[in-house]
C-alpha atoms as a PDB file:
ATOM      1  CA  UNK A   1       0.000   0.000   0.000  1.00  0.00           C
ATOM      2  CA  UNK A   2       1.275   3.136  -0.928  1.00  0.00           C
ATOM      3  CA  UNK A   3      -0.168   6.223   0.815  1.00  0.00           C
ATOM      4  CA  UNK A   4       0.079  10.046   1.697  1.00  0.00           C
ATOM      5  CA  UNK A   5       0.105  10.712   5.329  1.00  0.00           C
ATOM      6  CA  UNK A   6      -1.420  13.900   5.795  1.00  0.00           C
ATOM      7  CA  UNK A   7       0.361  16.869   7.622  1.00  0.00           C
ATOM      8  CA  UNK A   8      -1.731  16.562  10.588  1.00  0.00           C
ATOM      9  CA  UNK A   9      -1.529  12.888  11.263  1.00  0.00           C
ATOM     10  CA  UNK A  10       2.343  13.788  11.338  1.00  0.00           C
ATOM     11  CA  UNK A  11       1.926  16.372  13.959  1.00  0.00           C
ATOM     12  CA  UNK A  12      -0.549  14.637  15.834  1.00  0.00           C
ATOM     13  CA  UNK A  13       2.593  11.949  16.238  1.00  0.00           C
ATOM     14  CA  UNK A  14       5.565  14.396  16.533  1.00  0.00           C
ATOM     15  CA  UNK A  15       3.683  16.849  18.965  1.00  0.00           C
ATOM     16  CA  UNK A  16       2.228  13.879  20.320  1.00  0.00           C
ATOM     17  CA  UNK A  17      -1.408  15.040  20.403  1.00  0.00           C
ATOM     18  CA  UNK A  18      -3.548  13.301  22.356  1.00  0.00           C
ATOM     19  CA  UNK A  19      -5.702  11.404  21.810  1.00  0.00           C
ATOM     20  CA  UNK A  20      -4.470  10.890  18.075  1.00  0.00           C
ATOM     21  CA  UNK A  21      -1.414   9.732  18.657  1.00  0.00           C
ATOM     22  CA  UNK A  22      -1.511   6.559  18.900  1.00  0.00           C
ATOM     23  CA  UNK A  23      -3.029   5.710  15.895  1.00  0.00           C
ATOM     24  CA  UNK A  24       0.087   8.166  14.131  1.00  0.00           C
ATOM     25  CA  UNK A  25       1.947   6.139  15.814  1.00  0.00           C
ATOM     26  CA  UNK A  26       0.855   3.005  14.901  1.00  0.00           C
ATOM     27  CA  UNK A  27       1.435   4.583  10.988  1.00  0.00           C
ATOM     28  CA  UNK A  28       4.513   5.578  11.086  1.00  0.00           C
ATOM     29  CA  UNK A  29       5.727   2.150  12.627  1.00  0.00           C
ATOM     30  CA  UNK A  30       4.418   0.894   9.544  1.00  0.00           C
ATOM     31  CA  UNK A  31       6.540   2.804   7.455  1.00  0.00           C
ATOM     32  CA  UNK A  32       9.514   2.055   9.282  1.00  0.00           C
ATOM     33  CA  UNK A  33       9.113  -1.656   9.039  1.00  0.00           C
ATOM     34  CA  UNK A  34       8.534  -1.359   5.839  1.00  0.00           C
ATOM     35  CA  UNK A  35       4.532  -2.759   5.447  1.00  0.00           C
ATOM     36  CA  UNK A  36       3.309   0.314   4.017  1.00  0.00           C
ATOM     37  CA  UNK A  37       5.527   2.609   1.901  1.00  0.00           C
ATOM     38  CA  UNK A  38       4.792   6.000   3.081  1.00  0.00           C
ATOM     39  CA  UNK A  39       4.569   9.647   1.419  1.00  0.00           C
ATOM     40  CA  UNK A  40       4.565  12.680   2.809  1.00  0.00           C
ATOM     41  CA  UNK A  41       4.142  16.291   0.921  1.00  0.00           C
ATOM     42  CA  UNK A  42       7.307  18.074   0.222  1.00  0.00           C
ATOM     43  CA  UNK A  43       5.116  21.283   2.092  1.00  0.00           C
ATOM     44  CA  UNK A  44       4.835  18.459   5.418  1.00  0.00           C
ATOM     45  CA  UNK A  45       7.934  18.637   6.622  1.00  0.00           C
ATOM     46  CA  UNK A  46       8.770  22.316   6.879  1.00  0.00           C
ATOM     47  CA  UNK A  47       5.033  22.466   8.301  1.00  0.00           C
ATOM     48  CA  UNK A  48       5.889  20.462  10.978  1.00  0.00           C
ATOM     49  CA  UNK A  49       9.296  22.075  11.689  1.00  0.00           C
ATOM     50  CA  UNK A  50       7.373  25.425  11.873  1.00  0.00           C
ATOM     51  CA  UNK A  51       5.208  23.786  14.450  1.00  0.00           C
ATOM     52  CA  UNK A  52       7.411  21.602  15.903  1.00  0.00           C
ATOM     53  CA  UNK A  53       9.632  24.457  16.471  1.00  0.00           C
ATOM     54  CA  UNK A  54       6.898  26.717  18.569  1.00  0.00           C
ATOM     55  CA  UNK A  55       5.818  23.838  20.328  1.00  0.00           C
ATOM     56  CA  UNK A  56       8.274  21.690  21.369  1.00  0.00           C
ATOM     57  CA  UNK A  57      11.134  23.309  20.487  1.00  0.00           C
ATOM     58  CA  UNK A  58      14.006  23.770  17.654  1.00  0.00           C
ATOM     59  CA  UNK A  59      16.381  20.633  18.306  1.00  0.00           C
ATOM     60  CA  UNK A  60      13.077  18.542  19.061  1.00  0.00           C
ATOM     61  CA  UNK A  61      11.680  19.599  15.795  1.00  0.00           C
ATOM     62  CA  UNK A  62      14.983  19.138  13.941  1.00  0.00           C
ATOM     63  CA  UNK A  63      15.680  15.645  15.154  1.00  0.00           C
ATOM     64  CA  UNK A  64      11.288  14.788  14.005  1.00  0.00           C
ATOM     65  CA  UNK A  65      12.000  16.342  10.898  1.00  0.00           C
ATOM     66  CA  UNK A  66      15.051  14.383  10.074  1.00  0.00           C
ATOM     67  CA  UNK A  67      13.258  11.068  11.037  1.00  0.00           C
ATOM     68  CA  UNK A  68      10.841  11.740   8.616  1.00  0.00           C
ATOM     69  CA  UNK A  69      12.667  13.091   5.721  1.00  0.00           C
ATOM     70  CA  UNK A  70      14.416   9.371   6.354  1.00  0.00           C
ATOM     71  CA  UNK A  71      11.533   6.647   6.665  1.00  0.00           C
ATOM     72  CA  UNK A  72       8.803   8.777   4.490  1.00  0.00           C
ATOM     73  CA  UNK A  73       9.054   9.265   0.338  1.00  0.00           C
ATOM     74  CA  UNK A  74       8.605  12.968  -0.442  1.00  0.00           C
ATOM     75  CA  UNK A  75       5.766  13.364  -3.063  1.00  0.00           C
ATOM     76  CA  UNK A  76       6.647  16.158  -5.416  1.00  0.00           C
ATOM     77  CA  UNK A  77       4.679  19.718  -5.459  1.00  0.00           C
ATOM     78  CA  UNK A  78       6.294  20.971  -8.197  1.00  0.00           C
ATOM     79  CA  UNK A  79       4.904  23.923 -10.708  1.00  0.00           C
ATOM     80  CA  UNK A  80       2.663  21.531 -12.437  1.00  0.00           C
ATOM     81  CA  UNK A  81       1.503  20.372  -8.936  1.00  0.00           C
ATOM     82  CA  UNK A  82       0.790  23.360  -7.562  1.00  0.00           C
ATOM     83  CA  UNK A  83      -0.774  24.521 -10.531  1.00  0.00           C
ATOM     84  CA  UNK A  84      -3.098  20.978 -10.836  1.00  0.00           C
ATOM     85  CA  UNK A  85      -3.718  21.803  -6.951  1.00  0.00           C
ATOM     86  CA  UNK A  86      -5.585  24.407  -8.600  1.00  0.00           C
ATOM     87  CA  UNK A  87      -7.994  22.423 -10.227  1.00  0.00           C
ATOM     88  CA  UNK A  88      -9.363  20.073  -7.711  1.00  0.00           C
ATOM     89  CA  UNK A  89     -11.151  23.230  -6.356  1.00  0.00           C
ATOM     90  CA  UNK A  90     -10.707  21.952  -2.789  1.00  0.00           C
ATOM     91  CA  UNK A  91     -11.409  24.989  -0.152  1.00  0.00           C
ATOM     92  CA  UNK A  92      -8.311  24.362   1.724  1.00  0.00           C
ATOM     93  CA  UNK A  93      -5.375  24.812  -0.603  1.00  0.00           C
ATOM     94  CA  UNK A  94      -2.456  23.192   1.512  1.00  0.00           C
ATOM     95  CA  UNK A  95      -5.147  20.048   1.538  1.00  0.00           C
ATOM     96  CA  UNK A  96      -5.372  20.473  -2.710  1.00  0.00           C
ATOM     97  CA  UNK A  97      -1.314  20.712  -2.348  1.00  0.00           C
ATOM     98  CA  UNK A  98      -1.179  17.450  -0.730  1.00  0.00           C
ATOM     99  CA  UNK A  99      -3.813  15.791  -2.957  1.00  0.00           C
ATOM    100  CA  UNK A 100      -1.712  17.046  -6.144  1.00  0.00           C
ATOM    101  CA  UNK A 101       0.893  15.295  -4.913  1.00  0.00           C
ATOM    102  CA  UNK A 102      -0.901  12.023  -3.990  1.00  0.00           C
ATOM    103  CA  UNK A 103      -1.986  12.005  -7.272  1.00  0.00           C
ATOM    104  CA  UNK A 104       1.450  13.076  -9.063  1.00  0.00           C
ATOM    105  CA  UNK A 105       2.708   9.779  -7.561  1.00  0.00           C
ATOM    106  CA  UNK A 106      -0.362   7.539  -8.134  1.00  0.00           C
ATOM    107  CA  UNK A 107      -0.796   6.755  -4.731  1.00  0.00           C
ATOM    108  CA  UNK A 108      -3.657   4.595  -3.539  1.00  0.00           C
ATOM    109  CA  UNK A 109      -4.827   6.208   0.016  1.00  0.00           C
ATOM    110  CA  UNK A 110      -5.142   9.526   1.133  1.00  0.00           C
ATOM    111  CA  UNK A 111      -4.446   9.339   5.294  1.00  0.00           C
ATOM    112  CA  UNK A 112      -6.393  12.414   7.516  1.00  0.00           C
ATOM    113  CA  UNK A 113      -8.298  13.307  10.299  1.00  0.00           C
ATOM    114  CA  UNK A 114      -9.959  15.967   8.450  1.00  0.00           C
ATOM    115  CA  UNK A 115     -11.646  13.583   5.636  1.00  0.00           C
ATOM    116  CA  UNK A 116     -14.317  16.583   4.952  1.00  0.00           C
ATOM    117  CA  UNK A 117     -11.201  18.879   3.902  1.00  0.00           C
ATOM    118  CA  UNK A 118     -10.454  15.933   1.182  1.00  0.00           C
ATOM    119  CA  UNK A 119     -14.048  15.366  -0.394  1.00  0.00           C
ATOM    120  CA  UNK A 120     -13.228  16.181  -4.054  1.00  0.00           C
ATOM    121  CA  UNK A 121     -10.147  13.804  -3.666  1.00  0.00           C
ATOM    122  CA  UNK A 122      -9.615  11.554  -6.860  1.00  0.00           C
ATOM    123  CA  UNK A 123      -8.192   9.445  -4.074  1.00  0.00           C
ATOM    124  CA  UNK A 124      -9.903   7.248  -1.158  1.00  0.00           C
ATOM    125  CA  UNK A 125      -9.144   9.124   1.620  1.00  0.00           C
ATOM    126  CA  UNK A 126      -9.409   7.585   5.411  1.00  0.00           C
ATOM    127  CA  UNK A 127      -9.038   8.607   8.792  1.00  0.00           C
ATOM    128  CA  UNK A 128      -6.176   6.837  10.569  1.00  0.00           C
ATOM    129  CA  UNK A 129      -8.544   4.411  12.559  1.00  0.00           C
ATOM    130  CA  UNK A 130     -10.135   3.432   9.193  1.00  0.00           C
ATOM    131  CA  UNK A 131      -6.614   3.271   7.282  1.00  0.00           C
ATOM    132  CA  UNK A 132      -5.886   0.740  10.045  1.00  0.00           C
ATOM    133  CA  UNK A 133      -8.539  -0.994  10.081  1.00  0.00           C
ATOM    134  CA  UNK A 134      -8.260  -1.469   6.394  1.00  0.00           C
ATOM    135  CA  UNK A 135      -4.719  -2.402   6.381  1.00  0.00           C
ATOM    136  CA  UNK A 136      -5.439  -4.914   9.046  1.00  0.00           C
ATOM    137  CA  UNK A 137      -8.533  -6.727   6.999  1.00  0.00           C
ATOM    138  CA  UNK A 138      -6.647  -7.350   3.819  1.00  0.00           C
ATOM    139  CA  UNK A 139      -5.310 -10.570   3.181  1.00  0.00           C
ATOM    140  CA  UNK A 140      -1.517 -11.105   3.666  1.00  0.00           C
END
């Protein structure tokens, strides 16, 4: 399964937001082992950082960053991205952003807690709970 693991899934696991976590968690375990391969938005990282920073501090955020820049592939938002971002008339354009790139890279799964935000998606789109859930009930 190859998915894009939306920028607030990430925080809720970096910033350790409660009580999301642990279903981030459980996520990006799954990229590190390898069972799912896992995308990010080039825009999720430096979100995070910003964030991260504020929140829980530079080196904290630096070290998170660097973790995920490591076990995640970076989907590409590129011109033609941001541009095609454009076009899926989405209200949220950061959301559009990462749905460009989910689609640049032909992914199969769209990973938020803010489905609503992701309606027009191309792309299924799941909360973590259901991603899990799905993951968990397909054949091995």
């Amino acid at each position: 399964m190859r998915a894009l693991i939306d920028t607030n899934v990430i925080l809720d696991y970096v910033l350790e937001r409660h009580p999301f976590h642990a279903d981030a968690e459980k996520i990006v375990l799954l990229v590190a082992s390898e069972d799912i391969v896992g995308y990010l938005s080039s825009i999720t990282p430096v979100n995070v950082f910003y964030t991260g920073r504020k929140l829980k501090g530079k080196d904290h955020a630096l070290k998170e960053v660097r973790r995920l820049v490591r076990l995640f592939e970076i989907a590409t938002a590129d011109k033609q991205t941001l541009q095609n971002a454009f076009d899926l008339d989405f209200s949220d354009y950061e959301d559009a952003v990462q749905c460009a790139s989910a689609i640049s890279e032909s992914l199969e799964a769209i990973v938020t807690r803010d489905s609503s935000d992701f309606e027009k998606s191309p792309i299924p789109v799941y909360s973590p709970a259901e991603f899990l859930e799905m993951l968990q009930s397909q054949p091995d």
